[in-house]
C-alpha atoms as a PDB file:
ATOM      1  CA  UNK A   1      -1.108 -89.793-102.149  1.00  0.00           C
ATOM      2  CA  UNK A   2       0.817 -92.498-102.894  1.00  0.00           C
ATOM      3  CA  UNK A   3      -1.138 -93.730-105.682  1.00  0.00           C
ATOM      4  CA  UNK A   4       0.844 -91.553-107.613  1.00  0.00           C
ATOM      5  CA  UNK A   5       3.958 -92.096-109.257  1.00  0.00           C
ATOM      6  CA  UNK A   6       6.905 -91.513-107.459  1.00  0.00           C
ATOM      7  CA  UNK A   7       8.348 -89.095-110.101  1.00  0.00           C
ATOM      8  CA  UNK A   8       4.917 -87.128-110.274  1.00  0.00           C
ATOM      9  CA  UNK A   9       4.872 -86.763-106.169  1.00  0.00           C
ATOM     10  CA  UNK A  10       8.718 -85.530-106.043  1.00  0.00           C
ATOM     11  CA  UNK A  11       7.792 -82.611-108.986  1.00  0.00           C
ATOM     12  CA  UNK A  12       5.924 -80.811-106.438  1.00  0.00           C
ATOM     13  CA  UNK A  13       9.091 -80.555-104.176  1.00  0.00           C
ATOM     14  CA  UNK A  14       9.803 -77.143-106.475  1.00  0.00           C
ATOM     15  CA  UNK A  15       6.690 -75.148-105.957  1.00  0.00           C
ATOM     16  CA  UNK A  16       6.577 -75.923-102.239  1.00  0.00           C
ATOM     17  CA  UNK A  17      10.154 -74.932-101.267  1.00  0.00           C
ATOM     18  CA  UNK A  18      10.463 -71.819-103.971  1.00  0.00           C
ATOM     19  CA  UNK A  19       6.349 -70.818-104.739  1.00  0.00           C
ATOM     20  CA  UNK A  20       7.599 -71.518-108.116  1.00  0.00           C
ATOM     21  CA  UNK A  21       7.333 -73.903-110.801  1.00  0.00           C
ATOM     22  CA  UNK A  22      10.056 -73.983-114.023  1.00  0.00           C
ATOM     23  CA  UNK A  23       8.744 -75.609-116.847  1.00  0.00           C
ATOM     24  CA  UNK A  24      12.222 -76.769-119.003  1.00  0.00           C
ATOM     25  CA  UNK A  25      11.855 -77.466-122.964  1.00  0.00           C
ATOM     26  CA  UNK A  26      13.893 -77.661-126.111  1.00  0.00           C
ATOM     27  CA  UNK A  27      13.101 -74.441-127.120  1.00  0.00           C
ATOM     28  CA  UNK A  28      12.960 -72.310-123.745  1.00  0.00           C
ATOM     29  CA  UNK A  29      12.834 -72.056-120.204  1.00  0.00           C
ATOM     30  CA  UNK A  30       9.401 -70.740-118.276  1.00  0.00           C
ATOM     31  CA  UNK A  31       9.259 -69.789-114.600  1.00  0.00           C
ATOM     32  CA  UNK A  32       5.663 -69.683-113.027  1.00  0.00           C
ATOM     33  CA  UNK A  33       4.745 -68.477-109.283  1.00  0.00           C
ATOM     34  CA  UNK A  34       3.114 -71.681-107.701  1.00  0.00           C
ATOM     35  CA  UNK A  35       2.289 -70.698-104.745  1.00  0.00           C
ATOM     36  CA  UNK A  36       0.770 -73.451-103.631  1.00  0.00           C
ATOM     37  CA  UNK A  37      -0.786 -74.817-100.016  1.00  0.00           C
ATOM     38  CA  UNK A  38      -0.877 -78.600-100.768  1.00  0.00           C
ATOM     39  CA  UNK A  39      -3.932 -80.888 -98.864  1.00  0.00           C
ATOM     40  CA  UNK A  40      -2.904 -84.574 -99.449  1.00  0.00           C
ATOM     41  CA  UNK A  41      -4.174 -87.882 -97.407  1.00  0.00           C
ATOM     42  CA  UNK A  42      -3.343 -91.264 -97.546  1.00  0.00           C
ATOM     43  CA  UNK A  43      -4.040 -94.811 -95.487  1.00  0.00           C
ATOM     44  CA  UNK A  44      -1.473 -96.466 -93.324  1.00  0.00           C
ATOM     45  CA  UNK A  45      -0.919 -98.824 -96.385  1.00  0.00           C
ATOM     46  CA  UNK A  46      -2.816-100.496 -99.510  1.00  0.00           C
ATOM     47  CA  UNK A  47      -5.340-102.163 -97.645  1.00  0.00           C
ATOM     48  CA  UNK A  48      -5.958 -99.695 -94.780  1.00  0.00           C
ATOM     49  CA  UNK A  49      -6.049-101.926 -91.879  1.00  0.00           C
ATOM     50  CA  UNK A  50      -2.875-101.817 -90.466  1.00  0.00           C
ATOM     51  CA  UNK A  51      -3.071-101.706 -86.851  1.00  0.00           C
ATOM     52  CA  UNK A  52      -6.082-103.870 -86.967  1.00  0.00           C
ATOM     53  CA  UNK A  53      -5.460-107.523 -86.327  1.00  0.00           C
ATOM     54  CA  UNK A  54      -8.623-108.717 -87.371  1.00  0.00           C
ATOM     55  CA  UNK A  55      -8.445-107.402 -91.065  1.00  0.00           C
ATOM     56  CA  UNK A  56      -4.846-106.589 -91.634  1.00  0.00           C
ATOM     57  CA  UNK A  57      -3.372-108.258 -94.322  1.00  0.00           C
ATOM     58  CA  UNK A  58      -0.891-111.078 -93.673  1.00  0.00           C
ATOM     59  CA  UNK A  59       1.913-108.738 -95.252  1.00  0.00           C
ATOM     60  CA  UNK A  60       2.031-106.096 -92.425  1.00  0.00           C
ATOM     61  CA  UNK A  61       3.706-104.152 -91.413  1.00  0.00           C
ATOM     62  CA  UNK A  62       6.044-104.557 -94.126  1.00  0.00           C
ATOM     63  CA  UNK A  63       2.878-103.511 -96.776  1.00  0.00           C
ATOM     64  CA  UNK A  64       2.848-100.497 -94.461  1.00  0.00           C
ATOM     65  CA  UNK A  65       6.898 -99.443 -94.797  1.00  0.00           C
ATOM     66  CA  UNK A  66       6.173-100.264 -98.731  1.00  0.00           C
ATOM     67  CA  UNK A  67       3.351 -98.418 -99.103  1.00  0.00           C
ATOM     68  CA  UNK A  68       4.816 -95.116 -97.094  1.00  0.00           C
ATOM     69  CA  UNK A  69       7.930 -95.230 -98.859  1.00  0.00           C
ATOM     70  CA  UNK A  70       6.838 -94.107-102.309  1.00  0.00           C
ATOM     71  CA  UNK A  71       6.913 -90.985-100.491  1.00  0.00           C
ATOM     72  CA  UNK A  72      10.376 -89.293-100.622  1.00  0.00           C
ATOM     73  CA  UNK A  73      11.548 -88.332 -97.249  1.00  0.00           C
ATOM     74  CA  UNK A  74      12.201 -84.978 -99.236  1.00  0.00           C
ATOM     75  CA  UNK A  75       8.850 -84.461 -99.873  1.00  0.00           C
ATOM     76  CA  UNK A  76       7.152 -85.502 -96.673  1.00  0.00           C
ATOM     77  CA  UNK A  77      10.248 -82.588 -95.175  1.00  0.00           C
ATOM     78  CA  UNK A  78       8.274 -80.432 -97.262  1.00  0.00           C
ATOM     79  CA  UNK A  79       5.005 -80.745 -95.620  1.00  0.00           C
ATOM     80  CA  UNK A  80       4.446 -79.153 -92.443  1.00  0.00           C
ATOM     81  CA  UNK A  81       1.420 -80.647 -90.756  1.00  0.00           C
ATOM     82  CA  UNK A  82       1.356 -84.788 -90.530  1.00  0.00           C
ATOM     83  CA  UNK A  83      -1.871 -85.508 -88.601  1.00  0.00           C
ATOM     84  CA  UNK A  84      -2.657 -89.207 -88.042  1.00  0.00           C
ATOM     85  CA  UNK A  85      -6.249 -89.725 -88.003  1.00  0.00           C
ATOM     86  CA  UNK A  86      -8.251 -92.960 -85.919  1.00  0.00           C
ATOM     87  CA  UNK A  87     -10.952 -94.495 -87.796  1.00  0.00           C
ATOM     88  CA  UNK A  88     -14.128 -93.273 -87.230  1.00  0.00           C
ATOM     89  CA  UNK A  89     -16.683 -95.533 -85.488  1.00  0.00           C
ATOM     90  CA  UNK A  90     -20.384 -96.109 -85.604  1.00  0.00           C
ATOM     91  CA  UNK A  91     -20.263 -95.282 -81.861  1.00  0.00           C
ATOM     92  CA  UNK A  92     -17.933 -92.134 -82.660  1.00  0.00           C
ATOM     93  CA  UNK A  93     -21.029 -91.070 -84.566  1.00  0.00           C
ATOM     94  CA  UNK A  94     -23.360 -91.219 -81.588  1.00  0.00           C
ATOM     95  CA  UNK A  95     -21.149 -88.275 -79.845  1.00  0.00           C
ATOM     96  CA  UNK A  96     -21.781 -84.776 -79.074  1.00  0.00           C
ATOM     97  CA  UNK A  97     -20.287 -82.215 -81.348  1.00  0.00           C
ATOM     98  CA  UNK A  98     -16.958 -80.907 -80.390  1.00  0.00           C
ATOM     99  CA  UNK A  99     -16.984 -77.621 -77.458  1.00  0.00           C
ATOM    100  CA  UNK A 100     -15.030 -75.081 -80.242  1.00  0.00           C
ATOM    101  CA  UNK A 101     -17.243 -74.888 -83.510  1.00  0.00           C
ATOM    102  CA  UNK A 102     -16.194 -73.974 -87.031  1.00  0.00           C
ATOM    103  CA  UNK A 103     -17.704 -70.284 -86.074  1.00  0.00           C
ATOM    104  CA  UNK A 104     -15.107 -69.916 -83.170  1.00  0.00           C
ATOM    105  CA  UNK A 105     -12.263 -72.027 -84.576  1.00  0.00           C
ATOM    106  CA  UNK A 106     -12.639 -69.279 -88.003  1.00  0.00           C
ATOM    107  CA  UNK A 107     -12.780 -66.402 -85.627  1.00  0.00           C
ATOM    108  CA  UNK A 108      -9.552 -67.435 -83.803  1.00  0.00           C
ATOM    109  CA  UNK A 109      -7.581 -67.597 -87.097  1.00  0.00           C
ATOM    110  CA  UNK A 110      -8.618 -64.460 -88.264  1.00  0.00           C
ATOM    111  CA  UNK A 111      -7.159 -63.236 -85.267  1.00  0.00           C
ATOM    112  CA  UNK A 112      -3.931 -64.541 -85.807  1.00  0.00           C
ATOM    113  CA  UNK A 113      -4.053 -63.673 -89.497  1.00  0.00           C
ATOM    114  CA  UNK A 114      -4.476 -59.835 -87.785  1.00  0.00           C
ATOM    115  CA  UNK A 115      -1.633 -60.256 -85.827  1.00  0.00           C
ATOM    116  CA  UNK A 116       0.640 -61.820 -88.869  1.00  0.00           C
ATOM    117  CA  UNK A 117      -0.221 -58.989 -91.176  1.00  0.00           C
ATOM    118  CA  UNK A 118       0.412 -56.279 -88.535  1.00  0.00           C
ATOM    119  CA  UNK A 119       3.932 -57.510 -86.883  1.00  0.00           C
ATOM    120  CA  UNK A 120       5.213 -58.883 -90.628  1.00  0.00           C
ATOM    121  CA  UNK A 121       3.837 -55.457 -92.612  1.00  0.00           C
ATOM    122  CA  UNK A 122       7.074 -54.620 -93.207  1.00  0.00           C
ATOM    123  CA  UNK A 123       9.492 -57.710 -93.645  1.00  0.00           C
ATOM    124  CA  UNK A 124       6.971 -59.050 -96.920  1.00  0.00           C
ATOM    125  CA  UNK A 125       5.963 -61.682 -95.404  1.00  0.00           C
ATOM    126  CA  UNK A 126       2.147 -61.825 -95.064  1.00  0.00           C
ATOM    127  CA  UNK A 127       1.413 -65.023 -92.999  1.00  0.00           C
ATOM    128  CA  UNK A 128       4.333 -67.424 -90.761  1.00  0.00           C
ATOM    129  CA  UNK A 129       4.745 -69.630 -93.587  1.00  0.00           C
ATOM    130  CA  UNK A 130       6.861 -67.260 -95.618  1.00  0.00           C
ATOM    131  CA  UNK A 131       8.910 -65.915 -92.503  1.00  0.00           C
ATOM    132  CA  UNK A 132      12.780 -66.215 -93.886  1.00  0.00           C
ATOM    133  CA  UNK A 133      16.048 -65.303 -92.959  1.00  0.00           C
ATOM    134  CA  UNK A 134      16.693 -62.375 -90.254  1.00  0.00           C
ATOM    135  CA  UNK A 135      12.280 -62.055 -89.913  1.00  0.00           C
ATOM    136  CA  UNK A 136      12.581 -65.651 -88.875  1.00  0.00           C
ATOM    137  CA  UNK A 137      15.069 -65.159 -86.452  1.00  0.00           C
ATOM    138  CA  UNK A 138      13.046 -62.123 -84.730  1.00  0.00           C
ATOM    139  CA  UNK A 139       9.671 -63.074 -84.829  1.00  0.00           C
ATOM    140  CA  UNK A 140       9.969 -66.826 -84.588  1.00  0.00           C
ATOM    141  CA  UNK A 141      12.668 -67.636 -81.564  1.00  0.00           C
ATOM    142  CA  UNK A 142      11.103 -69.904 -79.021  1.00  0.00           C
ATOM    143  CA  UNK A 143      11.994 -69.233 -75.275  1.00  0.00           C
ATOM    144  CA  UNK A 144      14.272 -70.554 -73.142  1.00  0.00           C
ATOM    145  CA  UNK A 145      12.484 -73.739 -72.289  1.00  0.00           C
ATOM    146  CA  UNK A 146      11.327 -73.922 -76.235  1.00  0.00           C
ATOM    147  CA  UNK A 147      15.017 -73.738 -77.882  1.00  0.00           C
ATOM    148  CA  UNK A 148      16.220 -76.517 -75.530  1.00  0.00           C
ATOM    149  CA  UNK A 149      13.054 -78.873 -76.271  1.00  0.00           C
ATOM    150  CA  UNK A 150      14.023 -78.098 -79.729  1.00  0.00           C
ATOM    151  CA  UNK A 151      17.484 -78.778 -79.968  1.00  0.00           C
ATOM    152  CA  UNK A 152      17.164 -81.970 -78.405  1.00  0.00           C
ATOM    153  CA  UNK A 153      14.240 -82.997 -81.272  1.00  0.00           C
ATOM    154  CA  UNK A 154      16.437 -81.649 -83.786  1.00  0.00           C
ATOM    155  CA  UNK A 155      19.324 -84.283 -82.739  1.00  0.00           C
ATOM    156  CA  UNK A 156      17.078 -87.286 -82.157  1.00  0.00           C
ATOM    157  CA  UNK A 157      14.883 -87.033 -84.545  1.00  0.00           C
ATOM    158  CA  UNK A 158      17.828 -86.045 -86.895  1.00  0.00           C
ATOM    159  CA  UNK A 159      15.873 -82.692 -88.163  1.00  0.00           C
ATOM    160  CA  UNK A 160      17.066 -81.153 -91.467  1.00  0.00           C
ATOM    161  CA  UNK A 161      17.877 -77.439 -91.331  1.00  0.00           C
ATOM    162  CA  UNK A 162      14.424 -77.008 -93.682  1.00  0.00           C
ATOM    163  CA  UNK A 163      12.560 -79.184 -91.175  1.00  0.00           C
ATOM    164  CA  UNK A 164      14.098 -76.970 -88.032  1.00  0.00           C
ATOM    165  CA  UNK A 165      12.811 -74.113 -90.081  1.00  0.00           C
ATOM    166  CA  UNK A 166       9.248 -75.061 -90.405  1.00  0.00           C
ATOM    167  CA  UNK A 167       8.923 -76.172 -86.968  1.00  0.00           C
ATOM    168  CA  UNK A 168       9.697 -72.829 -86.090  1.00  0.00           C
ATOM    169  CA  UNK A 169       7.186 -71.252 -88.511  1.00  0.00           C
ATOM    170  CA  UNK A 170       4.206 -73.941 -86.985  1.00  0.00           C
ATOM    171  CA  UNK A 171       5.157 -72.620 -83.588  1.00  0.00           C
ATOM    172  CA  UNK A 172       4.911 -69.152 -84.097  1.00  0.00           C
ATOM    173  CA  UNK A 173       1.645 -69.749 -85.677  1.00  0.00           C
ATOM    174  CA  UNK A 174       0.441 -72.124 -82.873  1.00  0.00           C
ATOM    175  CA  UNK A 175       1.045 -69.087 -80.158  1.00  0.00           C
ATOM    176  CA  UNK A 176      -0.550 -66.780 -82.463  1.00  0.00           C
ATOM    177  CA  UNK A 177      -3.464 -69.091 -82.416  1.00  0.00           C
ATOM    178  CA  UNK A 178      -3.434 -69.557 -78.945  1.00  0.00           C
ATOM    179  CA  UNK A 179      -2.899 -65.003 -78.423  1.00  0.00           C
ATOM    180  CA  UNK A 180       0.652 -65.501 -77.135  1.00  0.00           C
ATOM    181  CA  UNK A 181       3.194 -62.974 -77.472  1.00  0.00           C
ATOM    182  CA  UNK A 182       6.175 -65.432 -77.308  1.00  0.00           C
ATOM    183  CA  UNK A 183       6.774 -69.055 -78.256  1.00  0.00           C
ATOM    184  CA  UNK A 184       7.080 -71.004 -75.520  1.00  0.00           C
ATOM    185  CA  UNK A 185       7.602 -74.891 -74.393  1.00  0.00           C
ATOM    186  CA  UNK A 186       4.090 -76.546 -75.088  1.00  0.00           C
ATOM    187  CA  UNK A 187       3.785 -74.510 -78.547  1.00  0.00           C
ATOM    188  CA  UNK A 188       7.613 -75.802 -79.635  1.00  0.00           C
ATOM    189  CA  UNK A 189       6.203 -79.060 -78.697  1.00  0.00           C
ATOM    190  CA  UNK A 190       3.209 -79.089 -80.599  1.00  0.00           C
ATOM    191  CA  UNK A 191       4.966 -77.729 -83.946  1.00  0.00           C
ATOM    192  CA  UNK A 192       6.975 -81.265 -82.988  1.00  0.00           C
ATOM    193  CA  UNK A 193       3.992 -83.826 -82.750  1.00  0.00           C
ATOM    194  CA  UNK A 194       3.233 -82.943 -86.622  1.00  0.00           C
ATOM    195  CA  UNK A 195       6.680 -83.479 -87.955  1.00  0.00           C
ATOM    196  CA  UNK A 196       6.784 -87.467 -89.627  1.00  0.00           C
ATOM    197  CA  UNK A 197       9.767 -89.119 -90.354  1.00  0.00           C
ATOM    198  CA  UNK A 198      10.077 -91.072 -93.751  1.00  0.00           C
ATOM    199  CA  UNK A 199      10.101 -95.113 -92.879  1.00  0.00           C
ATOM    200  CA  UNK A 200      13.260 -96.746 -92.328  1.00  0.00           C
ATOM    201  CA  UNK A 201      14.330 -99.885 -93.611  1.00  0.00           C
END
């Protein structure tokens, strides 16, 4: 991802907030839906050894904050999942394949995908991800335990009101996944470990 110019990255900022794109010329103004779901990936910086001391390059970590920050911090508040990923071993290779397969892991999101399209019917909204306004607030309020994990994330990691937002749309989704009626504690906390913070200087 950030191979590509900064200006280029920040354009998509539109169609992810709205589902629309505006195209603006001399002549005329065009609005098309862009309703988009956006797969990106990147390494920790340009090399892709940071972390490793025995082929990191002399420049880290500072190559890594350089490298990370042609990212906007209102782009990466745009994106809902941030899942780091170790490298992958020869010995890694050698392991037995995970207990849940595709099969199961497709059948448990159609599931939830049941659930979304019968409780939403009405409001629009036909998965979490476009849950707004007074649907948000009734389908999406955490528990007890969930709101006050949340407000304290919200003040230290200093949460925007659009990150608050999708961390509440990931956590309904995560219950849904796991067949809970409500969105409790461990799914609030979840939603959390995928939020990423632009680097600081």
């Amino acid at each position: 991802m950030p191979e590509f110019q900064r200006a280029v990255l920040d354009s998509l900022r539109q169609p992810l907030e709205t589902g629309e794109v505006s195209v603006a010329r001399a002549n005329g103004h065009v609005t098309f839906p862009a309703d988009v779901q956006l797969v990106a990936a990147m390494n920790p910086c340009r090399c892709g050894h940071l972390g490793d001391p025995a082929l990191a390059c002399s420049r880290a970590p500072k190559c890594a904050a350089d490298y990370q920050g042609k990212i906007s911090g209102p782009l990466l508040d745009r994106i809902d999942l941030h899942i780091e990923v170790d490298p992958v071993s020869a010995r890694d290779l050698a392991l037995p394949p995970a207990a849940e397969g595709s099969a199961e892991v497709a059948a448990r999101v159609a599931a939830a995908r049941a659930v979304q399209a019968e409780r939403q019917g009405r409001t629009g909204a036909r998965t979490n991800a476009q849950l707004d306004g007074e649907a948000l607030d009734r389908f999406a309020t955490p528990d007890v335990a969930g709101r006050e994990l949340l407000f304290k994330a919200a003040d230290a990691m200093r949460l925007s009101a659009r990150g608050y937002t999708r961390i509440l749309r990931v956590a309904r989704t995560i219950a849904d996944l796991a067949g809970a009626r409500d969105i409790g504690r461990p799914h609030v906390a979840e939603a959390l470990s995928y939020r990423r913070q632009a680097p600081r200087a």
